[in-house]
Protein backbone atom coordinates (compact mmCIF):
# COMPACT_ATOMS: atom_id res chain seq x y z
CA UNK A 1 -19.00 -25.11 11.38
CA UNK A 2 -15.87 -27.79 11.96
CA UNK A 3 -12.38 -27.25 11.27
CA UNK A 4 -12.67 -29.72 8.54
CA UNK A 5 -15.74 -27.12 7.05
CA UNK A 6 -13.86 -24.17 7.33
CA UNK A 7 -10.59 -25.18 6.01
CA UNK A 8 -12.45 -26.93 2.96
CA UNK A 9 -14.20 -23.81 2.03
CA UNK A 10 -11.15 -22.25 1.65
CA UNK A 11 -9.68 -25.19 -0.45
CA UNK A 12 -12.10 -25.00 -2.71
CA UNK A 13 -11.61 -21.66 -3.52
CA UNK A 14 -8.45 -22.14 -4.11
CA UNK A 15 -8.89 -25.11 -6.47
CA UNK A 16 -11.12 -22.51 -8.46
CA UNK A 17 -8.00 -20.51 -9.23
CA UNK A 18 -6.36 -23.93 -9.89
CA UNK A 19 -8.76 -25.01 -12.45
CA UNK A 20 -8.78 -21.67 -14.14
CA UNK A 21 -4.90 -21.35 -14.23
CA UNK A 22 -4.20 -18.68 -11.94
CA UNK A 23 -1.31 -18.65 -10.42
CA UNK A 24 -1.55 -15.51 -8.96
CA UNK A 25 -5.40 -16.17 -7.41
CA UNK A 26 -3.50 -19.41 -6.16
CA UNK A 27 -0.77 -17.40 -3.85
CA UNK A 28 -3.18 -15.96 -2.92
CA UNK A 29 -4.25 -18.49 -0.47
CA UNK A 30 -0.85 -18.50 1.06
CA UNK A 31 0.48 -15.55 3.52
CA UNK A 32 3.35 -13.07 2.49
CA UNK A 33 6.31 -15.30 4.35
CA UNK A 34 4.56 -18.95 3.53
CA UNK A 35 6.66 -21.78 2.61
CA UNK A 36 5.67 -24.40 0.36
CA UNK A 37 7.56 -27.62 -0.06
CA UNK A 38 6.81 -29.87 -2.47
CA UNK A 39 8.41 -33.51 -4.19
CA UNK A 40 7.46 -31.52 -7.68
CA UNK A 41 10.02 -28.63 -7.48
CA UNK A 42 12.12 -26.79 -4.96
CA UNK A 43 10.81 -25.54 -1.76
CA UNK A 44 8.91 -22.18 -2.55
CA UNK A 45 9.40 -19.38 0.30
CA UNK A 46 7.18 -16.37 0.27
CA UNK A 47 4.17 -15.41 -2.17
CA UNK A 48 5.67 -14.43 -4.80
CA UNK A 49 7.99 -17.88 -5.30
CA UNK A 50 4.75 -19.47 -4.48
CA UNK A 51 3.15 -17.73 -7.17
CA UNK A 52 5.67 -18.99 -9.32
CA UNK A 53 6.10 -22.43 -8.80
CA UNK A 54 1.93 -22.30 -9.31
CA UNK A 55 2.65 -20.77 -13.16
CA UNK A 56 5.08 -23.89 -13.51
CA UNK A 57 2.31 -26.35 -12.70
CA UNK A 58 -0.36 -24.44 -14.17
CA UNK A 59 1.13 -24.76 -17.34
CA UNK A 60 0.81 -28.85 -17.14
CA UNK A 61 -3.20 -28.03 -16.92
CA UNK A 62 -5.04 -28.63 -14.05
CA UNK A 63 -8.88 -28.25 -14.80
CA UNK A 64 -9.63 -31.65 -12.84
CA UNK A 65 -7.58 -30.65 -9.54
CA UNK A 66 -9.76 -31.81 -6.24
CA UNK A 67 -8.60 -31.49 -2.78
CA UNK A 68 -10.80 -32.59 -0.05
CA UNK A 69 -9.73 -31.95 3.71
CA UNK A 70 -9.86 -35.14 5.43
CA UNK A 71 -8.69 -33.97 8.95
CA UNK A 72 -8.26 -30.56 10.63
CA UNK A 73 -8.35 -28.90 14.06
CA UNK A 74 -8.10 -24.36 15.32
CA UNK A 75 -6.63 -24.06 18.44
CA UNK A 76 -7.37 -19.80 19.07
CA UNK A 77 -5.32 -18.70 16.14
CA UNK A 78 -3.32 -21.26 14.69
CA UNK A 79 -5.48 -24.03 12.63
CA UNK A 80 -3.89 -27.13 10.21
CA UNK A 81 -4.95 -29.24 7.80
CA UNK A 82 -4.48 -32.86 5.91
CA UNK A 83 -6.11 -32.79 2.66
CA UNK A 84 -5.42 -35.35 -0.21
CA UNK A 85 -5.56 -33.76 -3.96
CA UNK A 86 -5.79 -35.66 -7.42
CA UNK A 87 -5.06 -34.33 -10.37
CA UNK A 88 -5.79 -36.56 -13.91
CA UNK A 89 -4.73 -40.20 -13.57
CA UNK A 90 -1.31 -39.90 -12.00
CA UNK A 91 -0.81 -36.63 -9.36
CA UNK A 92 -2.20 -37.80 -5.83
CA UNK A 93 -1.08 -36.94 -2.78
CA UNK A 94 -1.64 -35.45 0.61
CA UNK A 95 -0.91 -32.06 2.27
CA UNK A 96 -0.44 -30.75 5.55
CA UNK A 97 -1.03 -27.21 6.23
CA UNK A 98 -0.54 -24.85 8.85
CA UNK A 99 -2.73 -21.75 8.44
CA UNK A 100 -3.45 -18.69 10.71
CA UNK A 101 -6.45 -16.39 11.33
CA UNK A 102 -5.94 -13.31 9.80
CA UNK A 103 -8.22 -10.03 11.21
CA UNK A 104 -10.61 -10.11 8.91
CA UNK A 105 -11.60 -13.94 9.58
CA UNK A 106 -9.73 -15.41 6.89
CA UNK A 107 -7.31 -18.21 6.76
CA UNK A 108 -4.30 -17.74 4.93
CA UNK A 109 -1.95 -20.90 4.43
CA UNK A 110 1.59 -19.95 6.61
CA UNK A 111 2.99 -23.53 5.86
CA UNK A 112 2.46 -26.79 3.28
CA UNK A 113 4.33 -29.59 2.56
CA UNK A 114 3.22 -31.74 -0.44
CA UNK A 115 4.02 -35.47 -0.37
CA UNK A 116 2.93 -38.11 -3.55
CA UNK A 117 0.99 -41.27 -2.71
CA UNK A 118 2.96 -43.93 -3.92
């Protein structure tokens, strides 16, 4: 399985909780200290402001969110992502991710930066 495989499983999981509004299912995704900075809000540091800023966007909808990893690489522990994401007619974008391999296998989200395509 490829970087771009593994880090696109995960992805779509999370766009489950995205479609289905929940913010909480959405932090998830992220690790305890992550830090999510986006052009939609303030920067979001740790799960639980990331869980928050998720409730904000939620309630805008969200049903037709897709993200599709375009490019990604794991060097031992450390892997990162670019994905693009759409969302209705008028929210795309990219992200860049840097995630790390928990234990157990998975591959929580330590940092993301969100930037709009023009």
């Amino acid at each position: 399985m490829t970087a771009v495989d593994v880090f696109q499983k995960l992805f779509d999981a999370y766009v489950g909780c995205y479609r289905s509004r929940n913010a909480a299912g959405c932090a998830s995704f992220f690790t305890e200290d992550a830090e999510l900075y986006s052009p939609f809000g303030p920067a979001a540091k740790g799960r639980t402001a990331i869980e928050t800023i998720h409730s904000e966007w939620l309630e805008e909808g969200g049903e037709d969110k897709v993200i599709e990893v375009v490019q990604a690489g794991i060097d031992g522990q450390i892997g990162w992502c670019l994905a693009t994401f759409r969302e209705g007619t008028t929210d795309d974008g990219t992200s860049l991710n840097v995630l790390y391999r928990q234990p157990d296998g998975g591959w929580p989200i330590r940092q993301c930066s969100l930037n709009e395509t023009p």
